[in-house]
C-alpha atoms as a PDB file:
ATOM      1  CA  UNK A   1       2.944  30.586  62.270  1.00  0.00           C
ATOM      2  CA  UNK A   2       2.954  27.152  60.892  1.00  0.00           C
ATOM      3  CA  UNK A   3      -0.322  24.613  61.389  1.00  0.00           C
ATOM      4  CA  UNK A   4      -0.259  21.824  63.769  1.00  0.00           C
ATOM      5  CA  UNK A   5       0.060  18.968  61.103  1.00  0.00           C
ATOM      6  CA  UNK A   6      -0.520  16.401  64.250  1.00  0.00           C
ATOM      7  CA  UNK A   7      -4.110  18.572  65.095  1.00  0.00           C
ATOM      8  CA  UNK A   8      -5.373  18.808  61.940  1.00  0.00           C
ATOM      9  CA  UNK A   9      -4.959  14.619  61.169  1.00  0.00           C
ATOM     10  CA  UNK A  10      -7.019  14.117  64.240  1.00  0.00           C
ATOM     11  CA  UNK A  11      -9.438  15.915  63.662  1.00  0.00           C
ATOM     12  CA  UNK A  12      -9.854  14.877  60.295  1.00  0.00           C
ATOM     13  CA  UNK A  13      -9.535  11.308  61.702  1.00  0.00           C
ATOM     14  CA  UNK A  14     -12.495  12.767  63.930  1.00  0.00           C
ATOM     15  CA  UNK A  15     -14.767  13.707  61.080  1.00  0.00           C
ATOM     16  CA  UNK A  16     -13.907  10.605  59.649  1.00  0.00           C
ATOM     17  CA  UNK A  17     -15.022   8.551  62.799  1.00  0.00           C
ATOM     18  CA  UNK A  18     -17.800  10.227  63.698  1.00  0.00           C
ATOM     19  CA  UNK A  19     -19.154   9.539  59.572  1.00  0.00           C
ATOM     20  CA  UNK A  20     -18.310   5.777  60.303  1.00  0.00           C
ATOM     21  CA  UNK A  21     -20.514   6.221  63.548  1.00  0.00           C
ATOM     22  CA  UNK A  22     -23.350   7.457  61.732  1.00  0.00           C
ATOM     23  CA  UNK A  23     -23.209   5.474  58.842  1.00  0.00           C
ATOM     24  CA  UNK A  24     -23.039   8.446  56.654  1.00  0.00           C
ATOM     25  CA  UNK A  25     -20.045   9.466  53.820  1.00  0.00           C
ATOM     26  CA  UNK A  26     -17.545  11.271  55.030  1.00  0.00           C
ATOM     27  CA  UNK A  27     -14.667  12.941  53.695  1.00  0.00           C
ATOM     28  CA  UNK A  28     -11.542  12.598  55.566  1.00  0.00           C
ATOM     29  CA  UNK A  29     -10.145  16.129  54.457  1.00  0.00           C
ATOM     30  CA  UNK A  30     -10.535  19.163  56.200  1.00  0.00           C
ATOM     31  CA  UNK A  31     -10.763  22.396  54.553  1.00  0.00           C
ATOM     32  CA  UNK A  32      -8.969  25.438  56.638  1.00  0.00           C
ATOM     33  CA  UNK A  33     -10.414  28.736  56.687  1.00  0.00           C
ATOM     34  CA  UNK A  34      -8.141  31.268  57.844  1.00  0.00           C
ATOM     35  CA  UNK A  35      -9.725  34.636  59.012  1.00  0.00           C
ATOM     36  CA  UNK A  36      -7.474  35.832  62.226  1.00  0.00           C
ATOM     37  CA  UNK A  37      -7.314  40.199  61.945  1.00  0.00           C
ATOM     38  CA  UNK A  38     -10.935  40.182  60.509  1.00  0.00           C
ATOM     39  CA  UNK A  39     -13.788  41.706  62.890  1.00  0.00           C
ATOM     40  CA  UNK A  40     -17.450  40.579  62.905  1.00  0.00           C
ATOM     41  CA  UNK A  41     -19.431  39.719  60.624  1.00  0.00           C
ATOM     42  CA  UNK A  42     -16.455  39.083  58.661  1.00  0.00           C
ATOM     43  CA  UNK A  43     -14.968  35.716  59.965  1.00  0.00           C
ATOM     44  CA  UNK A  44     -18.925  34.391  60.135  1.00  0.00           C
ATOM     45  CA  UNK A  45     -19.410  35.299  56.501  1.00  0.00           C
ATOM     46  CA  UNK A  46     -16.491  33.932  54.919  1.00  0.00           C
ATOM     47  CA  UNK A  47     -17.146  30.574  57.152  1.00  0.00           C
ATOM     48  CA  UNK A  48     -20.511  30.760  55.540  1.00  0.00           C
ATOM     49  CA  UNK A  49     -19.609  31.096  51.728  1.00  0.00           C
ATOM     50  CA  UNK A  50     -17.132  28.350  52.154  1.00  0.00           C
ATOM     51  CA  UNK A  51     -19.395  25.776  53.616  1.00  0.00           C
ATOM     52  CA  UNK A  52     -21.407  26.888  50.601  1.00  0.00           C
ATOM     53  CA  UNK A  53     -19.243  25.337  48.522  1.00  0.00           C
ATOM     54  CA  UNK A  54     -18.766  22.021  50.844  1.00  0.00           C
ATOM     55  CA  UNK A  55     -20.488  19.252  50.282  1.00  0.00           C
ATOM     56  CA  UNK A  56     -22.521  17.551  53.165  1.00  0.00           C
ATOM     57  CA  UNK A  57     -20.897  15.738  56.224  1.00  0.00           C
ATOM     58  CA  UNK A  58     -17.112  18.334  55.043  1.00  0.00           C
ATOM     59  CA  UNK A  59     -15.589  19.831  57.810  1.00  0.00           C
ATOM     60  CA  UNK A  60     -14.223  23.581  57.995  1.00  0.00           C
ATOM     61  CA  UNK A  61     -11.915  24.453  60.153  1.00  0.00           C
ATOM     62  CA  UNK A  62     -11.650  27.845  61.723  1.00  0.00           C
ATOM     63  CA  UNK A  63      -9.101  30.421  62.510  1.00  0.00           C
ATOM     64  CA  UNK A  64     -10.327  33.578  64.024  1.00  0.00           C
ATOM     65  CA  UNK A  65      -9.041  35.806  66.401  1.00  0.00           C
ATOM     66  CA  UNK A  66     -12.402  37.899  66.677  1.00  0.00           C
ATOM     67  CA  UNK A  67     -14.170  37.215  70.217  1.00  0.00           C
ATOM     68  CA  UNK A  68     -17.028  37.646  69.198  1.00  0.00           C
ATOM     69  CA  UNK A  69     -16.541  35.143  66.734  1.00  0.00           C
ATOM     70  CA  UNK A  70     -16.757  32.880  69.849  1.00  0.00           C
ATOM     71  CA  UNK A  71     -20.948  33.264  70.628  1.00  0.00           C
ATOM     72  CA  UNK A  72     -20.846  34.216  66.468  1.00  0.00           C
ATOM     73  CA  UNK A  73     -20.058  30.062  65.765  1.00  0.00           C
ATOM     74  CA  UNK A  74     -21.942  28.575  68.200  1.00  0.00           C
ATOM     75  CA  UNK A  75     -25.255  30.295  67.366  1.00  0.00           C
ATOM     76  CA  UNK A  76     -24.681  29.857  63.720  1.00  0.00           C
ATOM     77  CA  UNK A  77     -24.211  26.467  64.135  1.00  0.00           C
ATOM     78  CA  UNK A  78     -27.600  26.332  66.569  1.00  0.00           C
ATOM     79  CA  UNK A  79     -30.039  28.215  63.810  1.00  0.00           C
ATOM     80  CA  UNK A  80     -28.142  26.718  60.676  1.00  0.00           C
ATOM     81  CA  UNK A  81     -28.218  22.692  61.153  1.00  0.00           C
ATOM     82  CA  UNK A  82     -24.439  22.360  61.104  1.00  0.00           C
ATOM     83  CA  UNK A  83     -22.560  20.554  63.408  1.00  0.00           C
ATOM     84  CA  UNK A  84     -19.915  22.501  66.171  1.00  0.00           C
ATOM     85  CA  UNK A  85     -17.393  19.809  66.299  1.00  0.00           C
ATOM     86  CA  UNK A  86     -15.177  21.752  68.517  1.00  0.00           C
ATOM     87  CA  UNK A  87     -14.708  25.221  69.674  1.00  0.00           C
ATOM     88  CA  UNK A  88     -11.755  25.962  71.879  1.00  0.00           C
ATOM     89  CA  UNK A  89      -8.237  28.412  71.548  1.00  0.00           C
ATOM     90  CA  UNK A  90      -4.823  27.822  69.489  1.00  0.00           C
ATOM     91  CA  UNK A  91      -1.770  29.588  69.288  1.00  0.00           C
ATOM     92  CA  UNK A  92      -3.876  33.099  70.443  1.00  0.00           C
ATOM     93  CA  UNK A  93      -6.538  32.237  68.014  1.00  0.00           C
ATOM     94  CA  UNK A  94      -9.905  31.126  68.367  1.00  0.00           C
ATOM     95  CA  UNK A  95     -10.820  27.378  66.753  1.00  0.00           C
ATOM     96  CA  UNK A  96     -13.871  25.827  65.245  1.00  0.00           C
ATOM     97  CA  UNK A  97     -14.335  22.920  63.976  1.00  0.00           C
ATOM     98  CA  UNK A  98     -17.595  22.877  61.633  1.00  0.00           C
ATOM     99  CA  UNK A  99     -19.425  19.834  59.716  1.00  0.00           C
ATOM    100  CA  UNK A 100     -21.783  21.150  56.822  1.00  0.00           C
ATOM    101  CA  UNK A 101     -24.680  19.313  57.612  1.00  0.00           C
ATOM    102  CA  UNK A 102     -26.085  16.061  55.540  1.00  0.00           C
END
């Protein structure tokens, strides 16, 4: 399975926009994080150490195919400060779009 080259340059246009719209720096890249087969905590955890190693205002992208993974993201990003840019499904895989926060 191949990534959606036309996706992924939106949404990095989308992290890009939304750092012009809040006056903040913003890389244009986004990083992918692949973790479809892996079961919970797994796909969490290795979303975790990678925004670890982010700087602020990066976005992660997420491949999961966990479905738990699905209330997993959302509360992480509630409790943790960073930003749920999108959450949706993909080619049979679950989607998120995270921004470390500033």
């Amino acid at each position: 399975m191949g990534f959606d080259h036309t996706r992924i340059l939106a949404t990095s246009l989308l992290c890009h926009t939304r750092g012009l719209l809040f006056g903040t720096r913003m890389s244009e890249e986004v990083r992918i994080l692949d973790v479809k087969g892996l079961n919970c905590p797994m796909p969490l955890l290795k979303a975790k150490k990678t925004l670890n190693e982010m700087q602020a205002l990066e976005c992660l992208k997420v491949f999961a195919t966990d479905p738990g993974s699905v209330r997993d993201f959302e509360v992480f990003a509630r409790q943790s400060g960073n930003t749920l840019l999108e959450s949706g499904q993909q080619d049979g895989a679950y989607v998120y779009l995270i921004q470390k926060k500033a």
